[in-house]
C-alpha atoms as a PDB file:
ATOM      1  CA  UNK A   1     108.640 -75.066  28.479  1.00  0.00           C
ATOM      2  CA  UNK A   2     111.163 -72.279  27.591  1.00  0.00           C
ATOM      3  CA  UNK A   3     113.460 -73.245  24.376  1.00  0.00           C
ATOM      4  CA  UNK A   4     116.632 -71.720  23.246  1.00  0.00           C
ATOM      5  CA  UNK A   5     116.814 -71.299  19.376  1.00  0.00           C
ATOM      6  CA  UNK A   6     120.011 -70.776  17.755  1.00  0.00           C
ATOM      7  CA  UNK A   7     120.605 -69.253  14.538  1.00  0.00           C
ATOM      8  CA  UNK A   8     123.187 -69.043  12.151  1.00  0.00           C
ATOM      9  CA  UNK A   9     122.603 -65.601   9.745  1.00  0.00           C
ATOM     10  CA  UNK A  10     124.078 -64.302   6.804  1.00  0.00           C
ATOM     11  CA  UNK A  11     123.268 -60.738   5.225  1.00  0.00           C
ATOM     12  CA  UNK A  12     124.144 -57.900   2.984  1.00  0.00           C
ATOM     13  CA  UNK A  13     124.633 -55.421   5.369  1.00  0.00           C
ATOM     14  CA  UNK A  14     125.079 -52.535   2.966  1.00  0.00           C
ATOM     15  CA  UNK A  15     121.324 -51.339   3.751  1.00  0.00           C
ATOM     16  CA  UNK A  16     121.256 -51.445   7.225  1.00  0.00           C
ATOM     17  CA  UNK A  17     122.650 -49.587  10.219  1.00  0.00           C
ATOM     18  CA  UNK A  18     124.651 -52.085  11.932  1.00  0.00           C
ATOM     19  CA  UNK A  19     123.195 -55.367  13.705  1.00  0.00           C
ATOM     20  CA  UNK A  20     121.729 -53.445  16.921  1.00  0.00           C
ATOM     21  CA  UNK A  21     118.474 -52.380  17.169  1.00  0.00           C
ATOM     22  CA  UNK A  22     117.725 -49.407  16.913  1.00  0.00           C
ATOM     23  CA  UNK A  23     114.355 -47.207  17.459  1.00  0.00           C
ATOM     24  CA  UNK A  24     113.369 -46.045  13.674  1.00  0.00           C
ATOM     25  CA  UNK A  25     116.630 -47.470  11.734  1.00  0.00           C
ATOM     26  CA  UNK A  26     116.455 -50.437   9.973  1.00  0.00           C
ATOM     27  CA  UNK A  27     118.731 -52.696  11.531  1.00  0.00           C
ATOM     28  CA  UNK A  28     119.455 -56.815  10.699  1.00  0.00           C
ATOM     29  CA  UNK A  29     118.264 -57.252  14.590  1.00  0.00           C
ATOM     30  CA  UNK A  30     115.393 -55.820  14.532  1.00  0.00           C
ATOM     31  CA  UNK A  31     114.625 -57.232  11.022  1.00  0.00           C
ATOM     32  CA  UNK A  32     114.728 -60.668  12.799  1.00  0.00           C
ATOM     33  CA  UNK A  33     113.187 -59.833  15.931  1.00  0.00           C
ATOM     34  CA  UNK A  34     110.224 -58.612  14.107  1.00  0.00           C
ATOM     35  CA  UNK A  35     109.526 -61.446  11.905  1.00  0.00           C
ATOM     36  CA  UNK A  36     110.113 -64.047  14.951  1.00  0.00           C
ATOM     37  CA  UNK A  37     107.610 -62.514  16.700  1.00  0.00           C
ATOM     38  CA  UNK A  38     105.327 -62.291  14.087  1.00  0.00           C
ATOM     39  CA  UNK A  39     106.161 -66.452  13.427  1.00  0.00           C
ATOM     40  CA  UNK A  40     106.182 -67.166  17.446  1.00  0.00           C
ATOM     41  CA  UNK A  41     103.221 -64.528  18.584  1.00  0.00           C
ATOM     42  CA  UNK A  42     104.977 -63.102  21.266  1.00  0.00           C
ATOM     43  CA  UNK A  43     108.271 -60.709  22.168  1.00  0.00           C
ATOM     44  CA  UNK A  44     111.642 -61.950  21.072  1.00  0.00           C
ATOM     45  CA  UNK A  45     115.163 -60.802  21.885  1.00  0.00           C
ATOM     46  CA  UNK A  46     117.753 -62.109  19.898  1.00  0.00           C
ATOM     47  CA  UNK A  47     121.273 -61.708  20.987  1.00  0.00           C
ATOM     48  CA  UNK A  48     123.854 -61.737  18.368  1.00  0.00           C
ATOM     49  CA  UNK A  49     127.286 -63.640  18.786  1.00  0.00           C
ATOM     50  CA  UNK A  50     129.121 -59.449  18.097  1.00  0.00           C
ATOM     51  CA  UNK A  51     127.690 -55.792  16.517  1.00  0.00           C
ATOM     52  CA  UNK A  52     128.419 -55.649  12.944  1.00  0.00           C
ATOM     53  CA  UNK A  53     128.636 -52.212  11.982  1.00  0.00           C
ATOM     54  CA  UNK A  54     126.555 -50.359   9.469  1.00  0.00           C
ATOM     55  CA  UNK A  55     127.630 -51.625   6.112  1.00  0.00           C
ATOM     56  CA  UNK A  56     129.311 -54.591   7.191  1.00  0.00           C
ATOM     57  CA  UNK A  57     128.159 -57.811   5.987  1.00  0.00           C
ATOM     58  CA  UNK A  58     127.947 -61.589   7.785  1.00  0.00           C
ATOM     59  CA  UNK A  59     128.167 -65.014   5.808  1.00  0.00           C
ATOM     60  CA  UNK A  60     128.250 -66.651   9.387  1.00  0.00           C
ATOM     61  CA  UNK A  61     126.397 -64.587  11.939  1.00  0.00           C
ATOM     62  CA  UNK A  62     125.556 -66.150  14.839  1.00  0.00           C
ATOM     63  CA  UNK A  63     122.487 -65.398  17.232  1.00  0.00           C
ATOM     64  CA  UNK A  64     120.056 -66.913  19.828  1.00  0.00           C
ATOM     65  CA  UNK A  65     116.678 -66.445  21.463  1.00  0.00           C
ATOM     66  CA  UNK A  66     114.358 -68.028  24.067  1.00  0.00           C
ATOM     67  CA  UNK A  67     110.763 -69.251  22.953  1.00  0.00           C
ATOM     68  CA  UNK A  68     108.106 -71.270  24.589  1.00  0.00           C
ATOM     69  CA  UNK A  69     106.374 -72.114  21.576  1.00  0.00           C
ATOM     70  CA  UNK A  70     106.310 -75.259  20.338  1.00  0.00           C
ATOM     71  CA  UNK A  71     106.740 -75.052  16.671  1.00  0.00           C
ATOM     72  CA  UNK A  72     109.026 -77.593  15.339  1.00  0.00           C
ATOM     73  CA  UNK A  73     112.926 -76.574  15.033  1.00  0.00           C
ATOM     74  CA  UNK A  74     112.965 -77.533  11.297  1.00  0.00           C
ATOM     75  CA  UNK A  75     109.682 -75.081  10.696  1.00  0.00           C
ATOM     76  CA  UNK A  76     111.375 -72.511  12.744  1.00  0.00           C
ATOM     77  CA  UNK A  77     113.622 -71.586   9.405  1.00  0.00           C
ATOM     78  CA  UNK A  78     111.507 -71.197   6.819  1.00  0.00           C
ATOM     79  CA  UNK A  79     108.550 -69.806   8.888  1.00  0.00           C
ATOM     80  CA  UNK A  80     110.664 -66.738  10.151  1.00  0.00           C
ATOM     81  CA  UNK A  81     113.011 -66.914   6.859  1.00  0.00           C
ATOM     82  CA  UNK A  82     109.516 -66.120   4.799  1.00  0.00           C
ATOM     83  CA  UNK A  83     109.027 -63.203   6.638  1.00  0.00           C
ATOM     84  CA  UNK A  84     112.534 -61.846   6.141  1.00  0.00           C
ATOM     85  CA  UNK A  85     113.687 -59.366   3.659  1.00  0.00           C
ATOM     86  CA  UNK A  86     115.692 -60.630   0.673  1.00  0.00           C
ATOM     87  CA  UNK A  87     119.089 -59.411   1.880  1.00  0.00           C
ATOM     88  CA  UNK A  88     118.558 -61.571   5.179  1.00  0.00           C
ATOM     89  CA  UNK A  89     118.440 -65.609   5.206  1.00  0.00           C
ATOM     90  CA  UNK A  90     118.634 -68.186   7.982  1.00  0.00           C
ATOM     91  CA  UNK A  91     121.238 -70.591   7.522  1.00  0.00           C
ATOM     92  CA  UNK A  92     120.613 -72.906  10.096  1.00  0.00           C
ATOM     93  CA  UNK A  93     118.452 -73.174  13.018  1.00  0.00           C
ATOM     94  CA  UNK A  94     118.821 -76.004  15.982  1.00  0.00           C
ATOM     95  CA  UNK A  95     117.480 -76.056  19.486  1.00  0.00           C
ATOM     96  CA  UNK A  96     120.190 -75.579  22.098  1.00  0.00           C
ATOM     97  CA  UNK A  97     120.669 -75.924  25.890  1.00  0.00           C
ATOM     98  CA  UNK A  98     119.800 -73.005  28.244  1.00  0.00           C
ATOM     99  CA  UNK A  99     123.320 -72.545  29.047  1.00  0.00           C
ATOM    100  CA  UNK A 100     124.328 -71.390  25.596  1.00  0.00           C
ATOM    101  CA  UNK A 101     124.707 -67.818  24.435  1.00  0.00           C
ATOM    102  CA  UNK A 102     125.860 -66.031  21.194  1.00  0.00           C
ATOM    103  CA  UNK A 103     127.732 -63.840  22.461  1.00  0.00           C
ATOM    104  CA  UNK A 104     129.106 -65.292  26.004  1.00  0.00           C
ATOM    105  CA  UNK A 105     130.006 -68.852  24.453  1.00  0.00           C
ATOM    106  CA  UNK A 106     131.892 -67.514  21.802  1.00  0.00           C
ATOM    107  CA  UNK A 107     135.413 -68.559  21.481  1.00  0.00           C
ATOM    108  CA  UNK A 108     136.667 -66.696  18.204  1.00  0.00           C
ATOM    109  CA  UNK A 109     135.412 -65.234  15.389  1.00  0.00           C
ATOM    110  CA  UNK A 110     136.702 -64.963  11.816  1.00  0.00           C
ATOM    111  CA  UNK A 111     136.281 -61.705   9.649  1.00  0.00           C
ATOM    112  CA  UNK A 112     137.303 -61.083   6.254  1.00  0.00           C
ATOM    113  CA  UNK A 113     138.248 -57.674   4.155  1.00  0.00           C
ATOM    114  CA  UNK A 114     138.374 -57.957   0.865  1.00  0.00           C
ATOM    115  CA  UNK A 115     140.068 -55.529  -1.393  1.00  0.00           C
ATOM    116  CA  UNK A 116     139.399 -55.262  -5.151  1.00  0.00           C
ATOM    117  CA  UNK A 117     143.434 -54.358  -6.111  1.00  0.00           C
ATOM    118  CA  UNK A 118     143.229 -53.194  -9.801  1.00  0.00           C
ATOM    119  CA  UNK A 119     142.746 -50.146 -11.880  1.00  0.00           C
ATOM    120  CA  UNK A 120     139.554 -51.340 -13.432  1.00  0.00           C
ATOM    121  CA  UNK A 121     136.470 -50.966 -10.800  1.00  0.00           C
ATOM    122  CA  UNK A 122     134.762 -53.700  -8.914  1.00  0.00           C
ATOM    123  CA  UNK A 123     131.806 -53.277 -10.735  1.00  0.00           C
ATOM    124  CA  UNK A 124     133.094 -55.390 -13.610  1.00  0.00           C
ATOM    125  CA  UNK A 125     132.628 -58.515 -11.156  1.00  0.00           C
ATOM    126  CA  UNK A 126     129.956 -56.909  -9.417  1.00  0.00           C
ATOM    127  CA  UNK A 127     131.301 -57.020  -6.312  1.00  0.00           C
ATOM    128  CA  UNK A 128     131.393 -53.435  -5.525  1.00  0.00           C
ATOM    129  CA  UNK A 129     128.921 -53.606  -2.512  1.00  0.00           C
ATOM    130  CA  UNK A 130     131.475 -56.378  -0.869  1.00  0.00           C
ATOM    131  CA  UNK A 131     135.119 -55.089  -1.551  1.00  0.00           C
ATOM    132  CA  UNK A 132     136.749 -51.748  -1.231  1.00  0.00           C
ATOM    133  CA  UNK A 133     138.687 -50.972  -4.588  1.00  0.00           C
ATOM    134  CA  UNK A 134     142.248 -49.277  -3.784  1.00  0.00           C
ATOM    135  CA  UNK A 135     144.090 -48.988  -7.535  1.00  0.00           C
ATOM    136  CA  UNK A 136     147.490 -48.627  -6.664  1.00  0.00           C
ATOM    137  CA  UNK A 137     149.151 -51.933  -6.379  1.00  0.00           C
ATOM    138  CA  UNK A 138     149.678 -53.681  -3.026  1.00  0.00           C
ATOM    139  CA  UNK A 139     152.324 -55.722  -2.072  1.00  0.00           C
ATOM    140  CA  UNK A 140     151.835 -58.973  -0.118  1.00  0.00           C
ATOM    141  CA  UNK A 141     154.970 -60.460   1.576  1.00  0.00           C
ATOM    142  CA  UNK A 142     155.366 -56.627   3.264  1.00  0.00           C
ATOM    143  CA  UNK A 143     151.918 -56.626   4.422  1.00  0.00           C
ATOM    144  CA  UNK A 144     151.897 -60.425   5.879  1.00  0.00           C
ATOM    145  CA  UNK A 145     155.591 -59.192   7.666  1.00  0.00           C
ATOM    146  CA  UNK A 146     153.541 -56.232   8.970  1.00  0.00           C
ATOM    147  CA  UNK A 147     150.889 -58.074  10.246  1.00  0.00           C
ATOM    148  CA  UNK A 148     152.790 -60.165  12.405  1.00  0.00           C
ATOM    149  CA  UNK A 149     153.323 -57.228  14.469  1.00  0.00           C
ATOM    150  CA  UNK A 150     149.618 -57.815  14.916  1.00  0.00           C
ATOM    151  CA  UNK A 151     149.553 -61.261  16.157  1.00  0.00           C
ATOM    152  CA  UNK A 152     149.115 -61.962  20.425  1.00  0.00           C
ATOM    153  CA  UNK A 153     147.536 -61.181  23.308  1.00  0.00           C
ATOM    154  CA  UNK A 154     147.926 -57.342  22.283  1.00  0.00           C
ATOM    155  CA  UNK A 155     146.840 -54.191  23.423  1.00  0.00           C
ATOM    156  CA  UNK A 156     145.441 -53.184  20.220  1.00  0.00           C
ATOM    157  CA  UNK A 157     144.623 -48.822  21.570  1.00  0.00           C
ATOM    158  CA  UNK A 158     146.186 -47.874  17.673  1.00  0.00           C
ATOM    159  CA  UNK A 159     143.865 -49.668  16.211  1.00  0.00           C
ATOM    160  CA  UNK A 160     140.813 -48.844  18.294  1.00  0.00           C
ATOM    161  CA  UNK A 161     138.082 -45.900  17.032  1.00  0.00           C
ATOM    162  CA  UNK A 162     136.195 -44.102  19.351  1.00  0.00           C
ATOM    163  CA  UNK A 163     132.758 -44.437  19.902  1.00  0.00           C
ATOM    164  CA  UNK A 164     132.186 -47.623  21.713  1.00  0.00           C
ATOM    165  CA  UNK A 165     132.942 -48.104  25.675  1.00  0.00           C
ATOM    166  CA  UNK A 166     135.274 -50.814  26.362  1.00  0.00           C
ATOM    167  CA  UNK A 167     136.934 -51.701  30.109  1.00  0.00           C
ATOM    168  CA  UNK A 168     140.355 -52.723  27.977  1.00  0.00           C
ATOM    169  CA  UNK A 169     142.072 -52.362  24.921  1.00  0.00           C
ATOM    170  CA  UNK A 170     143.639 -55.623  25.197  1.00  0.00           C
ATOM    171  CA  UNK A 171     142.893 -58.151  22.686  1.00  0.00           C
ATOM    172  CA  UNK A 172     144.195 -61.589  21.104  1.00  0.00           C
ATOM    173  CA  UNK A 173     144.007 -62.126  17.539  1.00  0.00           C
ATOM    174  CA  UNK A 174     144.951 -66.005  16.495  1.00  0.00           C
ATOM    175  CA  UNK A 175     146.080 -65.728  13.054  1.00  0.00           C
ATOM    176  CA  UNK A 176     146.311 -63.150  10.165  1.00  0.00           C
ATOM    177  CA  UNK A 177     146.227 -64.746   6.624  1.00  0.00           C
ATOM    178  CA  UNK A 178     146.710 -62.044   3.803  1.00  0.00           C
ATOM    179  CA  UNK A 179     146.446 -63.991  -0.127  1.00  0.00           C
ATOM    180  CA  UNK A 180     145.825 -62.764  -3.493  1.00  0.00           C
ATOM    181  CA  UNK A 181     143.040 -64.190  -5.490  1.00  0.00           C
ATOM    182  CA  UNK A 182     143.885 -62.447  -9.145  1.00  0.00           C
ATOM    183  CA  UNK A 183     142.558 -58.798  -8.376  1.00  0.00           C
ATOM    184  CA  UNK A 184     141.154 -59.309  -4.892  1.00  0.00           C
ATOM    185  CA  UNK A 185     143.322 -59.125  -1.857  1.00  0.00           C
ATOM    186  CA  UNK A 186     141.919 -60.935   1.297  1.00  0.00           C
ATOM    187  CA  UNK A 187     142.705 -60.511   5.131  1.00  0.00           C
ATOM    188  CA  UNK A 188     141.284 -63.101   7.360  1.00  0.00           C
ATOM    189  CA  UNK A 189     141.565 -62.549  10.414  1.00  0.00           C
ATOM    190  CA  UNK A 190     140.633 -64.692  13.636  1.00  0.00           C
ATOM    191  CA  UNK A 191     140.435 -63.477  16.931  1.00  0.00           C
ATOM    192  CA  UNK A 192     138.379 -63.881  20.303  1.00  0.00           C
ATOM    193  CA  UNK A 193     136.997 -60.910  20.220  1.00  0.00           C
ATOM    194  CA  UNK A 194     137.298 -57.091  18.951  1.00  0.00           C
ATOM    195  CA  UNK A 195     137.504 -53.621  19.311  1.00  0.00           C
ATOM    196  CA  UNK A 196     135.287 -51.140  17.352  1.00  0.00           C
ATOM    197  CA  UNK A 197     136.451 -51.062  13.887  1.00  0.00           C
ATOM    198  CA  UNK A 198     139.314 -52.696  14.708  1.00  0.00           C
ATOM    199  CA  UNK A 199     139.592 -55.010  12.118  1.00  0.00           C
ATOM    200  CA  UNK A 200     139.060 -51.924   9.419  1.00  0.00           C
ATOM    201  CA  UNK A 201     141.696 -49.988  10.994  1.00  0.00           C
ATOM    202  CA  UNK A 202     143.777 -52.947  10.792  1.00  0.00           C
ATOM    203  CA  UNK A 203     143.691 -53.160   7.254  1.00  0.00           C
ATOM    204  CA  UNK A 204     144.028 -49.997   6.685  1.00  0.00           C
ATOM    205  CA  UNK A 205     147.275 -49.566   8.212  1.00  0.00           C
ATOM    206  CA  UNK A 206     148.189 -52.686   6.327  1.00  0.00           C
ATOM    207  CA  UNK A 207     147.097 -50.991   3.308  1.00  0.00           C
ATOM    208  CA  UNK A 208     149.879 -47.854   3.664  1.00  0.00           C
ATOM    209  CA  UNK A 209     152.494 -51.058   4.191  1.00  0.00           C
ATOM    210  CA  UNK A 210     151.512 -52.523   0.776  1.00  0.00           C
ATOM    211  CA  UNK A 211     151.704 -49.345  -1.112  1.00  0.00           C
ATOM    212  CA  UNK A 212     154.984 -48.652   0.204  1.00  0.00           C
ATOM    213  CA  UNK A 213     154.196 -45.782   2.566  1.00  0.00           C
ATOM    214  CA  UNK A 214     155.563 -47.486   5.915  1.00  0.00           C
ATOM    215  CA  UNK A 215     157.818 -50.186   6.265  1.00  0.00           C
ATOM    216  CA  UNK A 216     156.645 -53.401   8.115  1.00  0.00           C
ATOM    217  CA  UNK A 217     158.706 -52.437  11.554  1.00  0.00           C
ATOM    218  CA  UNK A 218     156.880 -48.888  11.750  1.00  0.00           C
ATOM    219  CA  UNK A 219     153.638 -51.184  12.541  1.00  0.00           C
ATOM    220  CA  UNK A 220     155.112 -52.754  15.801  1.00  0.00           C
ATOM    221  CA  UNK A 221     155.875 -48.817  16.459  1.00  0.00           C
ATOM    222  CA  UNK A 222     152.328 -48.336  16.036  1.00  0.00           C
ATOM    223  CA  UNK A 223     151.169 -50.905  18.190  1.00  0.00           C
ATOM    224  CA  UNK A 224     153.679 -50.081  20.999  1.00  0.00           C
ATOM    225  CA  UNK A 225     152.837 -46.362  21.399  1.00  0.00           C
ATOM    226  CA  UNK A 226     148.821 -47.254  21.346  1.00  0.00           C
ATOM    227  CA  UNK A 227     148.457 -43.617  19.382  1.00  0.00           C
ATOM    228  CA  UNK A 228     145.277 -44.244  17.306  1.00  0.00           C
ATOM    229  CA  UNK A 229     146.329 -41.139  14.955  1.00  0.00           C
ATOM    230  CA  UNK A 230     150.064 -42.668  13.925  1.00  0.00           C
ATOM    231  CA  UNK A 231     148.108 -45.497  12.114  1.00  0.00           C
ATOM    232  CA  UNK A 232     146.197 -46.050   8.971  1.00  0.00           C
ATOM    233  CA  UNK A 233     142.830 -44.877   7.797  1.00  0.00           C
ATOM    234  CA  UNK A 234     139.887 -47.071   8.602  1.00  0.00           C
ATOM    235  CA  UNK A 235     139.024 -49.000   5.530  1.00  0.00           C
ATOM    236  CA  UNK A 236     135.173 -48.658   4.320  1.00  0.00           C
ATOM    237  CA  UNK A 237     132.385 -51.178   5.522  1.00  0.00           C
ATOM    238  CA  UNK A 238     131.477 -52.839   2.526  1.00  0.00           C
ATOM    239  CA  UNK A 239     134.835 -54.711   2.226  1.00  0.00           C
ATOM    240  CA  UNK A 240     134.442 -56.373   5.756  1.00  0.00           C
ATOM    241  CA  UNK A 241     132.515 -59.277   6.366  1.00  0.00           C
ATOM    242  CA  UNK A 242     131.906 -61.743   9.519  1.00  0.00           C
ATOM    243  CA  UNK A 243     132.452 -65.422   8.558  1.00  0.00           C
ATOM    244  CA  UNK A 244     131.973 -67.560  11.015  1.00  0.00           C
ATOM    245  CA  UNK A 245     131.980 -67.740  15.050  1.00  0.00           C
ATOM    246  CA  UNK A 246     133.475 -70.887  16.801  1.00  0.00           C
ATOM    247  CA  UNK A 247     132.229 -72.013  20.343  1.00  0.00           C
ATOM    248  CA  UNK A 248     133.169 -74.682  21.910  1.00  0.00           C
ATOM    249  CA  UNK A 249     131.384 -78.476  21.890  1.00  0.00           C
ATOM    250  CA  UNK A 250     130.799 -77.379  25.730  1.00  0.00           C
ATOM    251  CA  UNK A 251     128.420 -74.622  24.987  1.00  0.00           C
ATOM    252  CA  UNK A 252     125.851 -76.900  23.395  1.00  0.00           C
ATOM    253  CA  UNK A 253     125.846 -79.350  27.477  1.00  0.00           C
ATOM    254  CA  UNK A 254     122.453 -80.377  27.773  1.00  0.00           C
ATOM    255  CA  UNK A 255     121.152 -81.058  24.202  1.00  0.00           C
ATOM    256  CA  UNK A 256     123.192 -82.614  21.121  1.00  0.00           C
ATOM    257  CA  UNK A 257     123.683 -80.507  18.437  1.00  0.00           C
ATOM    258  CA  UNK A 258     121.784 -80.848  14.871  1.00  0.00           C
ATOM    259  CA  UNK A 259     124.522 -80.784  12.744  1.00  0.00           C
ATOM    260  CA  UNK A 260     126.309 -77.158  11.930  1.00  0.00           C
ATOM    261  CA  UNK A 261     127.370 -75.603   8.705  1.00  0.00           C
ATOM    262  CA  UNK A 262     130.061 -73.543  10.291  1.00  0.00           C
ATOM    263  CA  UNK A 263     132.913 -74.300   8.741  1.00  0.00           C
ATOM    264  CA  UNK A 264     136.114 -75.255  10.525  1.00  0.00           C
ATOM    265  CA  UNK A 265     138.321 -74.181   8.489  1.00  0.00           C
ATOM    266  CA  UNK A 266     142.045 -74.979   8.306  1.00  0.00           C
ATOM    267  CA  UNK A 267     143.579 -71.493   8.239  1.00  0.00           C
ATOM    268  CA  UNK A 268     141.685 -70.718  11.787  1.00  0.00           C
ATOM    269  CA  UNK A 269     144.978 -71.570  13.538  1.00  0.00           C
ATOM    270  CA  UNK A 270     147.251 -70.131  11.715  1.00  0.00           C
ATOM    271  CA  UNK A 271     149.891 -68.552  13.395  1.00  0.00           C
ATOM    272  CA  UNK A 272     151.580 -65.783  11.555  1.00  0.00           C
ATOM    273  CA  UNK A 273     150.794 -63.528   8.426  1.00  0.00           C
END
C-alpha cells in the first residue's frame, strides 16, 4: 500500500546549489532523495513545498514523497536523518493523506533576511554564513513606510530576476515586518508564493530606503512601472532563509495529523510594515 511521507527540513544551504536536483551538483534534494532510497530500497522523489536558491538556507522546509514500504513513521526520521549530511536534519516526519502535496497545498510561506547592521563584521557572532553585513546605518520607520508599498495582491515585475519562467508576475504578499534586534535587522516576510529572488530584491531596494538613497514613495514608483533595473540590488543568499510553510487543516483529509512543529506564529497576519 502506497504511503505519503511528509517532511519538515531545515539546512544550511551555504554548500549547496539550491534545493533542485541537479545531475553532478550537490543539491539539499538530491541529498535527501539519496539517503531515502538508500533507507526505503527503492526510487524516491521528493517534492519540496518551493526552490530555495543556492545559498539560501530553510529552518522550516517542507517536502513529501510516496513509499510503499512499511517502516514505521517514527523510524522513518532517524533512519534517513543518519544517512544525511551534518548541514541537513529532519525535523519532523508524519504520514499524510494522498491528497496532500508540498508544493500544491501550500497556502503561504514565511522567509526571513537578516542583516548584520554594524561596522564590526558578523563574524564576531558567528553568524556570517546567515546574515549579509551592510555597515552604514539603516533606518527602520523609512524602510517599514517603504514596504507598505509592497503589501497586496501586486504585480511584483521590479522585483522579479530573470532566469526562471513564470506565466505572471502577479503576487500577494500578507505582511512585511521589519525590527531591529541590537545589530541585526530582520525582514519577515509572508506571502503565498514568490518570484525568483524576489524576496532578495525586495530587501535590497529596502536597503537604498534605509540608507537614505530613495525616499519611501519612490518604491510605489518602482512597483508601478514594473522596471526591474529602477530598483535595488539583490541582496546575497546567505542572509535569506525559509521559515516555515502554512497549509491548511484541509490538506491533511484522510489521515489526522501527528502533531507539527511549525510554528504559527503571531506576526503571520500582519498587515503593514
Amino acid at each position: 500500500m502506497e504511503r505519503n511521507i511528509k517532511l519538515v527540513i531545515a539546512y544550511d544551504g551555504t554548500d549547496y546549489h539550491g534545493w533542485q536536483r541537479q545531475p553532478s551538483t550537490r543539491t539539499v534534494q538530491g541529498q535527501i532523495e539519496q539517503a531515502a532510497r538508500r533507507v526505503l530500497r527503492h526510487q524516491v522523489e521528493v517534492i519540496g513545498s518551493g526552490r530555495t536558491d543556492a545559498g539560501v538556507h530553510a529552518a522550516g522546509q517542507v517536502a513529501n514523497f510516496t513509499t510503499t514500504n512499511n517502516i514505521p513513521t517514527g523510524g522513518i526520521r532517524p533512519a534517513i536523518g543518519s544517512h544525511l549530511p551534518k548541514d541537513v536534519t529532519l525535523i519532523h516526519v508524519a504520514e499524510v493523506s494522498g491528497t496532500f502535496n508540498a508544493t500544491r497545498s501550500s497556502r503561504g510561506k514565511l522567509y526571513r533576511y537578516r542583516v548584520h547592521n554594524a561596522s564590526g563584521r558578523p563574524v564576531e557572532r558567528h553568524a556570517q554564513r546567515y546574515t549579509y553585513h551592510f555597515w552604514q546605518t539603516l533606518e527602520i520607520a523609512s524602510m517599514r513606510e517603504a514596504a507598505r508599498h509592497m503589501i497586496g495582491q501586486l504585480d511584483f515585475a521590479a522585483m522579479a530576476s530573470k532566469g526562471s519562467p513564470r506565466d505572471s508576475t502577479i503576487r500577494t504578499v500578507d505582511a512585511i515586518r521589519i525590527e531591529r534586534r541590537y545589530d541585526e535587522i530582520r525582514f519577515d516576510v509572508f506571502g503565498r508564493g514568490f518570484l525568483y529572488n524576489q524576496v532578495r530584491n525586495m530587501v535590497g531596494t529596502l536597503i537604498e530606503v534605509g540608507r537614505g538613497r530613495w525616499s519611501p514613495q519612490y518604491v510605489g514608483e518602482i512597483m508601478a512601472g514594473g522596471d526591474r533595473s529602477r530598483a535595488g540590488p539583490t541582496a546575497p543568499a546567505r542572509g535569506l532563509c525559509l521559515q516555515w510553510v502554512r497549509y491548511p487543516p484541509t490538506a491533511y483529509a484522510g489521515v489526522a495529523p501527528e502533531r507539527d512543529p511549525q510554528p504559527q506564529r503571531k506576526d503571520s497576519g500582519t498587515s503593514g510594515a
